[in-house]
C-alpha atoms as a PDB file:
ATOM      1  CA  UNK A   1     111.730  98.737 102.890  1.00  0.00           C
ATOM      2  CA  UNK A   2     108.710 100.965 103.128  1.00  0.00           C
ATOM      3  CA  UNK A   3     105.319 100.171 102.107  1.00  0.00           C
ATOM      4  CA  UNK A   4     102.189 103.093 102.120  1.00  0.00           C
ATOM      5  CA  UNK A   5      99.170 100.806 104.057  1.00  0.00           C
ATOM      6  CA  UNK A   6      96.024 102.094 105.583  1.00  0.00           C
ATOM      7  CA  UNK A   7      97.448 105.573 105.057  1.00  0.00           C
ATOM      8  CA  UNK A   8     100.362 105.027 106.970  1.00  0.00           C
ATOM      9  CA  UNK A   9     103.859 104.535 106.306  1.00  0.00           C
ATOM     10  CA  UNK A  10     104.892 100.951 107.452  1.00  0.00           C
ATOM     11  CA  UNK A  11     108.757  99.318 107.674  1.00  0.00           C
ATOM     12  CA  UNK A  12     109.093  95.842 106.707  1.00  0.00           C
ATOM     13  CA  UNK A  13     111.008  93.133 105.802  1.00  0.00           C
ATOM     14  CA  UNK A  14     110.880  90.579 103.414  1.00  0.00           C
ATOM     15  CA  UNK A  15     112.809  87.060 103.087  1.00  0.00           C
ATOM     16  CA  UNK A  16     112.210  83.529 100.952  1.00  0.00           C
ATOM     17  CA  UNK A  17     110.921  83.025  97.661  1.00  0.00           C
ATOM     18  CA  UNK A  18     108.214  85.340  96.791  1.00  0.00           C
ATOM     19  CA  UNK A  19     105.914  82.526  95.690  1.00  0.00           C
ATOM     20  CA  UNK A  20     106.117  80.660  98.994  1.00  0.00           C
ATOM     21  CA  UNK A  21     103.591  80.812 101.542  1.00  0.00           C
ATOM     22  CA  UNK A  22     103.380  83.583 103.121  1.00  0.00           C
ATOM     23  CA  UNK A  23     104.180  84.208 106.682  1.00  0.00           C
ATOM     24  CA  UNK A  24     103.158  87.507 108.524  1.00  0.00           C
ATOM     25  CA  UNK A  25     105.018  88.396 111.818  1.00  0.00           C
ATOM     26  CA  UNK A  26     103.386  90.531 114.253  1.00  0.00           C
ATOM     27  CA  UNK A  27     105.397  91.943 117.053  1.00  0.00           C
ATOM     28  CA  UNK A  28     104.055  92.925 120.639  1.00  0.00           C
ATOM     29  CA  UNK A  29     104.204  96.070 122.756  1.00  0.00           C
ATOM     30  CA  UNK A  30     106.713  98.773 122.073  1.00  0.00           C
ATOM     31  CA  UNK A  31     108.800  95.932 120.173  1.00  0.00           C
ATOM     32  CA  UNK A  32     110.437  96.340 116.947  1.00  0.00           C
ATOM     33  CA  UNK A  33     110.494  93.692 113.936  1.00  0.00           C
ATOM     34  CA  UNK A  34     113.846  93.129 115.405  1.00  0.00           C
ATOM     35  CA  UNK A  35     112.723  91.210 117.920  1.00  0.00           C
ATOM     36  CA  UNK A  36     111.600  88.488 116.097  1.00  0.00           C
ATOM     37  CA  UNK A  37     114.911  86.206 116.315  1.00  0.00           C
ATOM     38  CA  UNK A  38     116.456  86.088 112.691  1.00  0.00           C
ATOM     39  CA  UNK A  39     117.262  82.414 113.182  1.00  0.00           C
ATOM     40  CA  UNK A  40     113.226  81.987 113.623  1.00  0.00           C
ATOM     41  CA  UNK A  41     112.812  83.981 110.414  1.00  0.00           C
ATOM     42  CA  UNK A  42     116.200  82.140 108.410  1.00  0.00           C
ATOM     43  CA  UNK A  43     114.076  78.304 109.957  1.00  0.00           C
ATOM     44  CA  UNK A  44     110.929  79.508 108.462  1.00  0.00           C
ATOM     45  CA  UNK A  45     112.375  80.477 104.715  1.00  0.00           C
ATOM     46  CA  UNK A  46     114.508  77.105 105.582  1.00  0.00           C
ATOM     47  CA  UNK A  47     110.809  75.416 105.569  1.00  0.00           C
ATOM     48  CA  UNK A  48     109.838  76.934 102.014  1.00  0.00           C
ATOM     49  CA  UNK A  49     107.984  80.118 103.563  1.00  0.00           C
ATOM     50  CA  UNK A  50     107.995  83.555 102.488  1.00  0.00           C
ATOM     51  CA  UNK A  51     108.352  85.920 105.582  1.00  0.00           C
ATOM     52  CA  UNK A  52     107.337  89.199 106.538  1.00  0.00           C
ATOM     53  CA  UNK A  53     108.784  91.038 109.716  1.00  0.00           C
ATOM     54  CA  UNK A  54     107.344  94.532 110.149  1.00  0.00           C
ATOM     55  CA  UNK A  55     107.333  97.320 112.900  1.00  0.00           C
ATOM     56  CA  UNK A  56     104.018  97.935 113.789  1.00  0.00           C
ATOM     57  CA  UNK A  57     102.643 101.888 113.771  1.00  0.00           C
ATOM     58  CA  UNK A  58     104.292 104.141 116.750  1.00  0.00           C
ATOM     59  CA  UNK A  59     107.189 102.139 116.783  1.00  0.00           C
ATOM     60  CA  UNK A  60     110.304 101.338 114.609  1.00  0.00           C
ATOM     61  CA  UNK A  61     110.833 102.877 111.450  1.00  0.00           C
ATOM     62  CA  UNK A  62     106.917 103.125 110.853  1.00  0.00           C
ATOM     63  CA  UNK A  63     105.120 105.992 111.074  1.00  0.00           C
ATOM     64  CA  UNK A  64     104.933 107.806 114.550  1.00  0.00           C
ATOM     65  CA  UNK A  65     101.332 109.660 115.440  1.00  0.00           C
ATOM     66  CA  UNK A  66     103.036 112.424 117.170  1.00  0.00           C
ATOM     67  CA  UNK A  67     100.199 114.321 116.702  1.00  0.00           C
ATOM     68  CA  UNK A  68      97.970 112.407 118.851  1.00  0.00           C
ATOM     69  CA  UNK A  69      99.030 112.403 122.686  1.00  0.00           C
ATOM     70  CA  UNK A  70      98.492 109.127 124.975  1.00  0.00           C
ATOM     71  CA  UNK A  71      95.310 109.458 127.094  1.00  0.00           C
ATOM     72  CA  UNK A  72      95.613 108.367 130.585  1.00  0.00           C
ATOM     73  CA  UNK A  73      95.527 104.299 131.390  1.00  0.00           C
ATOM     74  CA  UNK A  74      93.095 105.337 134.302  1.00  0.00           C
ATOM     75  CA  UNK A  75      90.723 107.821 131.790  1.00  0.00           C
ATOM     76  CA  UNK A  76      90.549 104.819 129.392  1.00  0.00           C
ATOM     77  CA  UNK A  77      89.739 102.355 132.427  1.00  0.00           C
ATOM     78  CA  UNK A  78      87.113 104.245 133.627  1.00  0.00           C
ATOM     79  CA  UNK A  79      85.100 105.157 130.480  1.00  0.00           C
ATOM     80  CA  UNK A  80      84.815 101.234 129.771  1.00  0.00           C
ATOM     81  CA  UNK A  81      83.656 100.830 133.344  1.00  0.00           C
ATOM     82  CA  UNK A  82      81.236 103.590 132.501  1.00  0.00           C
ATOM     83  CA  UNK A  83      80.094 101.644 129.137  1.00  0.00           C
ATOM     84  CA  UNK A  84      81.651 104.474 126.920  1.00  0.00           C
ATOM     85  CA  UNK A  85      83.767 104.883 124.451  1.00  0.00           C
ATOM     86  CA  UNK A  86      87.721 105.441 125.302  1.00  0.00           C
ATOM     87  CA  UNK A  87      88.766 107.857 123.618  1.00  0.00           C
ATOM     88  CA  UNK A  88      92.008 106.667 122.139  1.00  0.00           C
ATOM     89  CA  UNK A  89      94.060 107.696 119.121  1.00  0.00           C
ATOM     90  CA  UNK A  90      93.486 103.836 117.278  1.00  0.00           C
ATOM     91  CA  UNK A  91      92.504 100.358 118.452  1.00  0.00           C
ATOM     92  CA  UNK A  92      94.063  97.201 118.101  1.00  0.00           C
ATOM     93  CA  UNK A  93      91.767  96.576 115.459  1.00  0.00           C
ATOM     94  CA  UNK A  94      92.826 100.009 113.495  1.00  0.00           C
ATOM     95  CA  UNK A  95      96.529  97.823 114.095  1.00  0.00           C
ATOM     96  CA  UNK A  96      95.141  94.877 112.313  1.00  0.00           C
ATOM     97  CA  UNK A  97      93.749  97.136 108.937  1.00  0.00           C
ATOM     98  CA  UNK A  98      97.338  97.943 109.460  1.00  0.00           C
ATOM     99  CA  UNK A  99      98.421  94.256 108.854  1.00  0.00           C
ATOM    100  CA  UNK A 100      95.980  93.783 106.410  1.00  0.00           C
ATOM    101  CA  UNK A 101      96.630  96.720 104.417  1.00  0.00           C
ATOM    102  CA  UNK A 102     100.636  95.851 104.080  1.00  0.00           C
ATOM    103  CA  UNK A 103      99.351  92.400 102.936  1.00  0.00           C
ATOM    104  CA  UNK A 104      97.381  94.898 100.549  1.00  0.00           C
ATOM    105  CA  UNK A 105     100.944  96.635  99.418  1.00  0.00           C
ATOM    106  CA  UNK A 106     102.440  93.457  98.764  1.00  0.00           C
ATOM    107  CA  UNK A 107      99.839  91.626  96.306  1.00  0.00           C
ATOM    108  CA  UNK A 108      99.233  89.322  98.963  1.00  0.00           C
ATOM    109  CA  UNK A 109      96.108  87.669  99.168  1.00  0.00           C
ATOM    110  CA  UNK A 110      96.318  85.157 102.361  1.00  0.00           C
ATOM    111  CA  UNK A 111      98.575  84.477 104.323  1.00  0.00           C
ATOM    112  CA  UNK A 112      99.846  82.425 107.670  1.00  0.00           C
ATOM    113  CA  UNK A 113      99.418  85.257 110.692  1.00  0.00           C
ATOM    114  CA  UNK A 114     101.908  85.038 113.641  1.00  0.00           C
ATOM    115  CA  UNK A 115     102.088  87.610 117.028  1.00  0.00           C
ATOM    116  CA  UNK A 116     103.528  87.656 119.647  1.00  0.00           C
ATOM    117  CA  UNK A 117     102.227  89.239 123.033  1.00  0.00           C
ATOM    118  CA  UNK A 118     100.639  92.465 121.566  1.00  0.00           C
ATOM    119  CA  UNK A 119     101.080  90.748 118.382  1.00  0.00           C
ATOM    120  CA  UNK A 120      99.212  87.819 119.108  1.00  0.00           C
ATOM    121  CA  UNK A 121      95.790  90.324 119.722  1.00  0.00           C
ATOM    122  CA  UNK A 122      96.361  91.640 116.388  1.00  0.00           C
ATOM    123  CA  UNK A 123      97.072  88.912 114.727  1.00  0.00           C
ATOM    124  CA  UNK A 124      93.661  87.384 116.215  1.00  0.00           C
ATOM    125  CA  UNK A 125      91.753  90.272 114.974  1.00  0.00           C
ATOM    126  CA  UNK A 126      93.256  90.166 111.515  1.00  0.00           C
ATOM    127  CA  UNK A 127      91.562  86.304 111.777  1.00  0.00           C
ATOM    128  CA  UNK A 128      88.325  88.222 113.038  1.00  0.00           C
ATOM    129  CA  UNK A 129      87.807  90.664 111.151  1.00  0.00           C
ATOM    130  CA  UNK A 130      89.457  89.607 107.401  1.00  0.00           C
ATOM    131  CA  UNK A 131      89.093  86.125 107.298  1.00  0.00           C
ATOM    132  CA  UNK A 132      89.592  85.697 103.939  1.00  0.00           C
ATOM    133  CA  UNK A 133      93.076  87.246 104.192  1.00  0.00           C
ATOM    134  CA  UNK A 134      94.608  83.921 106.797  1.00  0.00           C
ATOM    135  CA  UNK A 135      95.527  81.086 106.411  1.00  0.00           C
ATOM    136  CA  UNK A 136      96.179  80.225 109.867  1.00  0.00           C
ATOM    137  CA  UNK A 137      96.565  82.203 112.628  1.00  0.00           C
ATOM    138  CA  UNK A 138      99.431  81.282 115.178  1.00  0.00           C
ATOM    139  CA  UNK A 139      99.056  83.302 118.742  1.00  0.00           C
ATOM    140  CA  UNK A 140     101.945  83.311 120.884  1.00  0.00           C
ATOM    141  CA  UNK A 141     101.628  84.801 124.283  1.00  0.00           C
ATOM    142  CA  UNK A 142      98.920  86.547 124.010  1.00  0.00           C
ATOM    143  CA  UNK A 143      95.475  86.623 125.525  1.00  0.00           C
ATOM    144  CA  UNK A 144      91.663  88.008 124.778  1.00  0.00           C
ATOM    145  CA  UNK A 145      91.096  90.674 127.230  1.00  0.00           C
ATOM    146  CA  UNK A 146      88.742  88.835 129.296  1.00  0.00           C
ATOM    147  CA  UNK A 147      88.840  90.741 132.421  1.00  0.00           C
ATOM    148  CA  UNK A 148      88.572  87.967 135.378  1.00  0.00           C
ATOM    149  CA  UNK A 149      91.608  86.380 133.502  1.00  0.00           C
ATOM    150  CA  UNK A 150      94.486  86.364 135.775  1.00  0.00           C
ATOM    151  CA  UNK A 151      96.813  89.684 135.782  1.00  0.00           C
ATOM    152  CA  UNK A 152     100.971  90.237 134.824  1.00  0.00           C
ATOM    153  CA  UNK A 153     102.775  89.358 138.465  1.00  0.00           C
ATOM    154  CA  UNK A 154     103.267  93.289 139.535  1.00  0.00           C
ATOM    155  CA  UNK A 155     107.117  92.752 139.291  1.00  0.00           C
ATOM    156  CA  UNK A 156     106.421  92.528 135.356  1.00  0.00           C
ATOM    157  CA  UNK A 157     104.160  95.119 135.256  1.00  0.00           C
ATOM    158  CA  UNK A 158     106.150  97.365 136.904  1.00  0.00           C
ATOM    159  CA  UNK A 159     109.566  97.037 134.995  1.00  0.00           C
ATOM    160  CA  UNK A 160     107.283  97.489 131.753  1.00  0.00           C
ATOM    161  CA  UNK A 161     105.445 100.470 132.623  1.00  0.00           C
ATOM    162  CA  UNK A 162     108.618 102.578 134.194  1.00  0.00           C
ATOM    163  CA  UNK A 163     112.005 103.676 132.672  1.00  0.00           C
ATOM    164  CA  UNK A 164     114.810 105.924 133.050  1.00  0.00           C
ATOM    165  CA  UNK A 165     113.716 109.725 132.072  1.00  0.00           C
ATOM    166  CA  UNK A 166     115.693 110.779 129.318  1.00  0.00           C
ATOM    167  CA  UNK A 167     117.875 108.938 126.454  1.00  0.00           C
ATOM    168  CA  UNK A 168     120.928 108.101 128.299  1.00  0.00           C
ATOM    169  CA  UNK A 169     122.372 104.719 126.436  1.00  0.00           C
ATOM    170  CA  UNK A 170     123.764 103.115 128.942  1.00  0.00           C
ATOM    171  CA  UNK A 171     120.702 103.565 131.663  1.00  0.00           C
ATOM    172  CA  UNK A 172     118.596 102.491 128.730  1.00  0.00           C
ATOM    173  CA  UNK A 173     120.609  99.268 128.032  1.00  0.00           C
ATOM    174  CA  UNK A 174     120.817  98.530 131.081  1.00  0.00           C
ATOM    175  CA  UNK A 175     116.939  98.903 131.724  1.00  0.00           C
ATOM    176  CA  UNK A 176     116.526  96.887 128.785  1.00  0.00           C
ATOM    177  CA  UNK A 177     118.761  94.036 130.264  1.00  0.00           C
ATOM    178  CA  UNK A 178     116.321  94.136 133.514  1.00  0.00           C
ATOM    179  CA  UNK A 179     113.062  94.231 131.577  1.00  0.00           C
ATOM    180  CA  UNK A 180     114.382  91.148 130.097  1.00  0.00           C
ATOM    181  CA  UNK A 181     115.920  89.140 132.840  1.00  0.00           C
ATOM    182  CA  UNK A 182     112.408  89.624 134.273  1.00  0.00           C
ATOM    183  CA  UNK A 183     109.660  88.537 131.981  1.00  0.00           C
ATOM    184  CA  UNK A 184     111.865  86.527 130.373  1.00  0.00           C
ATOM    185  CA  UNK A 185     112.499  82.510 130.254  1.00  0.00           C
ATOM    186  CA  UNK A 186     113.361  81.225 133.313  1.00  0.00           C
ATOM    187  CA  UNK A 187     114.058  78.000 131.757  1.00  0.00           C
ATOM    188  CA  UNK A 188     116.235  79.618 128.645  1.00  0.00           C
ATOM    189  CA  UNK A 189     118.515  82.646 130.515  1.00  0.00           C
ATOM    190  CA  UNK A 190     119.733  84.776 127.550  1.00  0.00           C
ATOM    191  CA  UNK A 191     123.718  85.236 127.749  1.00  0.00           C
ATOM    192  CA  UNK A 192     124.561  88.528 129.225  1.00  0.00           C
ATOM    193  CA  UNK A 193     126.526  89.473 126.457  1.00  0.00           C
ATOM    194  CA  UNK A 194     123.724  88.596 123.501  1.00  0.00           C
ATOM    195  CA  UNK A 195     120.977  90.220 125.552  1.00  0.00           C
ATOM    196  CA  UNK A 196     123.212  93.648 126.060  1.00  0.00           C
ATOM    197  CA  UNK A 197     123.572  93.316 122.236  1.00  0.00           C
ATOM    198  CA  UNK A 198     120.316  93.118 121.264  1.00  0.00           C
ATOM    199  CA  UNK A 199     118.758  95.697 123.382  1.00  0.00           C
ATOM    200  CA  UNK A 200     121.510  98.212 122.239  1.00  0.00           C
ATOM    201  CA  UNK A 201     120.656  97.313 118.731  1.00  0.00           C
ATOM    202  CA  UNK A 202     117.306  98.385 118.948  1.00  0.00           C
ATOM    203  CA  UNK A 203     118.059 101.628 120.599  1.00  0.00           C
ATOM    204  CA  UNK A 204     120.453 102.619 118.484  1.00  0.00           C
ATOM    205  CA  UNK A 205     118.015 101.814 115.299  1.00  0.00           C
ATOM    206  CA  UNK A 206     114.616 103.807 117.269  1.00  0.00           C
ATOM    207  CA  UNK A 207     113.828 104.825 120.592  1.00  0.00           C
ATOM    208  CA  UNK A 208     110.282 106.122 120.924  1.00  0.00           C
ATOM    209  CA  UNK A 209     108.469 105.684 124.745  1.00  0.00           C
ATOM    210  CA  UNK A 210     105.408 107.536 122.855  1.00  0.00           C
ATOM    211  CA  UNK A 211     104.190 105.123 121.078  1.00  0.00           C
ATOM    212  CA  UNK A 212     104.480 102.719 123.888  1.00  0.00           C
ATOM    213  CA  UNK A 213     102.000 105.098 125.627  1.00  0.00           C
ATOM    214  CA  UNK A 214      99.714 105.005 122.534  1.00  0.00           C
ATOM    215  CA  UNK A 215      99.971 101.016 121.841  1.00  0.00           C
ATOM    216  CA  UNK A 216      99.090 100.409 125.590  1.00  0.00           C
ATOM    217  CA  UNK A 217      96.449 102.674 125.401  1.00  0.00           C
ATOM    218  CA  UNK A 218      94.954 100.506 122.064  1.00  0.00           C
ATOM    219  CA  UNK A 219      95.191  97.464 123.983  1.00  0.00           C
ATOM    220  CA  UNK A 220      93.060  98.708 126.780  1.00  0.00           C
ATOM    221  CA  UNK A 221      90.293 100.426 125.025  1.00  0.00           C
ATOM    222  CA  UNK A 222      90.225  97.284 122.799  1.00  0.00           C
ATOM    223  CA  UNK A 223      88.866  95.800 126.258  1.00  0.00           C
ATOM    224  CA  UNK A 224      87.048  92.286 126.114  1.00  0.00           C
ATOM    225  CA  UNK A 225      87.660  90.749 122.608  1.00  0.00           C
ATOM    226  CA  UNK A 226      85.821  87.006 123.101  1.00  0.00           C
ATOM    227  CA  UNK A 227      82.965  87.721 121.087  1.00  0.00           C
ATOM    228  CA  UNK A 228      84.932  88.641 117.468  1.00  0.00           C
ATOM    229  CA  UNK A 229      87.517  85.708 118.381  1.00  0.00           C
ATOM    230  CA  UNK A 230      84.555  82.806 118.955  1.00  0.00           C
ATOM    231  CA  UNK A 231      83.980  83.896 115.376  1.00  0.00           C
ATOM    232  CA  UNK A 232      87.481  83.092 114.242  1.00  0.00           C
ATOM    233  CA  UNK A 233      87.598  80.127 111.484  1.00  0.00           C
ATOM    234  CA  UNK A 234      91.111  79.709 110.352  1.00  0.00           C
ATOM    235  CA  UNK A 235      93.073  76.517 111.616  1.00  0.00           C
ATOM    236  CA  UNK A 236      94.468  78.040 114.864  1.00  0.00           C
ATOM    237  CA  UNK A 237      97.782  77.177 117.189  1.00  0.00           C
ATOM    238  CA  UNK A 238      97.810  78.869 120.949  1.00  0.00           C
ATOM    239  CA  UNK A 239     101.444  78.636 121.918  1.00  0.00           C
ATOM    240  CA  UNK A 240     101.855  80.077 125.805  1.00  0.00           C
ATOM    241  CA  UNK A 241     104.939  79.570 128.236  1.00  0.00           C
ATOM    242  CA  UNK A 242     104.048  78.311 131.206  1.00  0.00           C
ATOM    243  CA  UNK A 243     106.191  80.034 133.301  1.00  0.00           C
ATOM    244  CA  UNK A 244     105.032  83.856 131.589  1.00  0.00           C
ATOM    245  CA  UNK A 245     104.640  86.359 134.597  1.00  0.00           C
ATOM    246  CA  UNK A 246     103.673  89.178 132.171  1.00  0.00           C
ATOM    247  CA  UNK A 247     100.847  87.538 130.413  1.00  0.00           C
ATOM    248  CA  UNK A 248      99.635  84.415 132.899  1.00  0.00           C
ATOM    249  CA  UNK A 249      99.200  80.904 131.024  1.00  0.00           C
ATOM    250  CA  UNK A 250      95.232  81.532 131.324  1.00  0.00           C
ATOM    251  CA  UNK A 251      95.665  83.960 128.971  1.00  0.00           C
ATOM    252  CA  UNK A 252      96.718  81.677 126.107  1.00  0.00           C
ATOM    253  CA  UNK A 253      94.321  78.815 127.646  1.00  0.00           C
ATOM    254  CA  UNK A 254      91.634  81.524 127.357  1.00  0.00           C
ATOM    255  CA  UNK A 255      92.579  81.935 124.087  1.00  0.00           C
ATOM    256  CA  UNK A 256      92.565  78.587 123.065  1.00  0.00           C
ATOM    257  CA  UNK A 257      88.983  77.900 124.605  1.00  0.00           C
ATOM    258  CA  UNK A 258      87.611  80.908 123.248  1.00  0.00           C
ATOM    259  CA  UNK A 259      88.683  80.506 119.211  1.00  0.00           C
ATOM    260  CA  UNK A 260      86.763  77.205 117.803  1.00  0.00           C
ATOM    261  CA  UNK A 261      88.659  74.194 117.150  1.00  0.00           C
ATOM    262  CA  UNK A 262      92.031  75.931 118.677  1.00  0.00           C
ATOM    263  CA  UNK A 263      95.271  74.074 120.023  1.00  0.00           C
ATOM    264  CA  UNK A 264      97.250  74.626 122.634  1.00  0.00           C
ATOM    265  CA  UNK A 265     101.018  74.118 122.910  1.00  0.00           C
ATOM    266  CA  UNK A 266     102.571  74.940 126.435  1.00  0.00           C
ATOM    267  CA  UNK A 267     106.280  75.156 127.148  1.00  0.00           C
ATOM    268  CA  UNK A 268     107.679  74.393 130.745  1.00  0.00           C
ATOM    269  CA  UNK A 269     110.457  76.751 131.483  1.00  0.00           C
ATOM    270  CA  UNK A 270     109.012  79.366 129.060  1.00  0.00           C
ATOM    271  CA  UNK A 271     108.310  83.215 129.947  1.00  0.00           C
ATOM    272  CA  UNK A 272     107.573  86.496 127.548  1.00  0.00           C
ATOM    273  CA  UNK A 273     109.885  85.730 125.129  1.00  0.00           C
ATOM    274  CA  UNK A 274     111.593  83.657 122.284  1.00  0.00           C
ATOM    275  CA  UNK A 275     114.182  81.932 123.481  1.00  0.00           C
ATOM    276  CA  UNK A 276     115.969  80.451 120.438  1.00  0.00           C
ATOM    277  CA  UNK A 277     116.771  77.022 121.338  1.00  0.00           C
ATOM    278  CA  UNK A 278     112.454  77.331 121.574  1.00  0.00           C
ATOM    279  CA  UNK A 279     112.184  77.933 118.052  1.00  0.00           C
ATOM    280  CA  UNK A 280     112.064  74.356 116.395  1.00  0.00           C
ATOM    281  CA  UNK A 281     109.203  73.492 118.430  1.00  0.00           C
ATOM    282  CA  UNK A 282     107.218  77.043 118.140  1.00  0.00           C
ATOM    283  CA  UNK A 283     107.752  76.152 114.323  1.00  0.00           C
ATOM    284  CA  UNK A 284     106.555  72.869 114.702  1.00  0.00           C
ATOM    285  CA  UNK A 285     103.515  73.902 116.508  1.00  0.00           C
ATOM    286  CA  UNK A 286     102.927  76.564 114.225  1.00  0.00           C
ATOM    287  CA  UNK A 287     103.162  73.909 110.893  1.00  0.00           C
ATOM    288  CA  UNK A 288     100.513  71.933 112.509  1.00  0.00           C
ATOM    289  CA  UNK A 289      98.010  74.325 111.622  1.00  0.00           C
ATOM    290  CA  UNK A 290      99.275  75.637 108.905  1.00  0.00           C
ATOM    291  CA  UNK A 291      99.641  72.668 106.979  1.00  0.00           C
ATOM    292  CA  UNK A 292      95.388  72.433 107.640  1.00  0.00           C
ATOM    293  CA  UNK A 293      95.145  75.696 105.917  1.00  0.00           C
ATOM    294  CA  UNK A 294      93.254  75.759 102.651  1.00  0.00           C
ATOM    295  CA  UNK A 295      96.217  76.731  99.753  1.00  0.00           C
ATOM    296  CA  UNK A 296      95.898  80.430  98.772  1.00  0.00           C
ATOM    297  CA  UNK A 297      94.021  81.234  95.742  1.00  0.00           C
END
């Protein structure tokens, strides 16, 4: 399904009861709505939630910003150094009128906010900057952009920021399968066979490497974010594995200092990802705030 918000065209999905509350999943860098797990999604309407999967923009089925090329990582770096402005095609905050605006599409007034990684920024700045619109935010790891905080191991960094030239499937899959087997639970290996599945899936439904460009560019101008999260006053869960070599457990402990009246939840054996056998306890986690949340109106 498509929805018209903040004058793009967004993809999403919807699943429960209409008149349950609301759930909105946020997904992280370069990642489809298909990588939240379904059985997450089928446990939450299992609950008595309604929720809402949806590719952010510049990736998925959402609308692409061709137009706009990706500045340069080290252009971006530098003008913050400088105290100027990046000049980037949209922010992470532009991402989270994004969120708020399919919200807007749907007739939904509040709602639970849950992302992951890249997701977990926007979904703290849709807490920022609308907080009449949550709930309760849930941030799973994710981080604040505090810039003394601990960086990705350089293995993780560098099987995110390379892949194979070209669109060849089966380099693709198989890049896919290595990106995974290294930020990914250490604790919870994903089965060969379901992994190679999955990433083919979501190749075959959209491959786009610009909007990678342009999402990692958003995060990076978006720079320090501590000062709009301190203002943060939904109930709010922090949910980090500690064994993440892309985003460092002081990232979610940052997170969780930094947003008043946070929790923390941290998972031994736990990297960048959802492991499903993970997801009863990332649900429980994420009812403990959200049964604090103030009913919608």
């Amino acid at each position: 399904m498509k929805a018209q918000a903040n004058g793009i065209e967004i993809e999403y999905e919807d699943y429960g009861e209409t008149n349950a509350p609301p759930v909105l999943l946020i997904m992280g860098l370069g990642a489809q709505l298909t990588l939240w797990p379904m059985p997450m999604v089928d446990q939450l309407v299992e609950r008595g939630y309604r929720v809402i999967r949806y590719d952010n923009r510049d990736v998925g089925l959402s609308t692409k910003l061709d137009e706009q090329p990706a500045p340069a990582i080290t252009a971006i770096v530098a003008a913050l150094m400088m105290g100027t402005k990046p000049d980037v095609p949209y922010l992470l905050n532009d991402m989270a009128a994004d969120a708020v605006g399919l919200l807007d599409a749907l007739g939904i007034a509040k709602a639970h906010i849950m992302g992951a990684s890249m997701g977990g920024m926007i979904a703290q700045m849709v807490a920022a900057n609308y907080p009449d619109r949550v709930l309760s935010l849930t941030s799973i790891m994710s981080t604040t952009g505090n810039p003394s905080l601990p960086p990705a191991t350089a293995e993780a960094m560098a099987v995110l920021t390379t892949r194979p030239d070209g669109a060849d499937e089966d380099a693709i899959v198989a890049h896919g399968i290595k990106v995974e087997r290294t930020i990914g639970s250490p604790g919870y290996p994903t089965e060969e066979a379901v992994l190679r599945e999955r990433v083919l899936r979501d190749f075959r439904r959209m491959y786009y490497p610009p909007g990678f460009a342009r999402q990692m560019a958003a995060i990076v101008a978006s720079g320090d974010r501590r000062e709009a999260l301190k203002g943060i006053t939904a109930p709010t869960m922090v949910i980090h594995g500690a064994d993440d070599p892309l985003v460092p457990l002081a990232g979610g402990r940052d997170t969780a200092e930094t947003i008043p009246g946070a929790k923390i939840v941290e998972i031994a054996g736990m990297g960048h990802n959802l492991p499903e056998v993970l997801i009863p306890q990332v649900l429980d986690a994420f009812e403990e705030v959200a049964k604090q949340a103030a009913p919608a109106a």
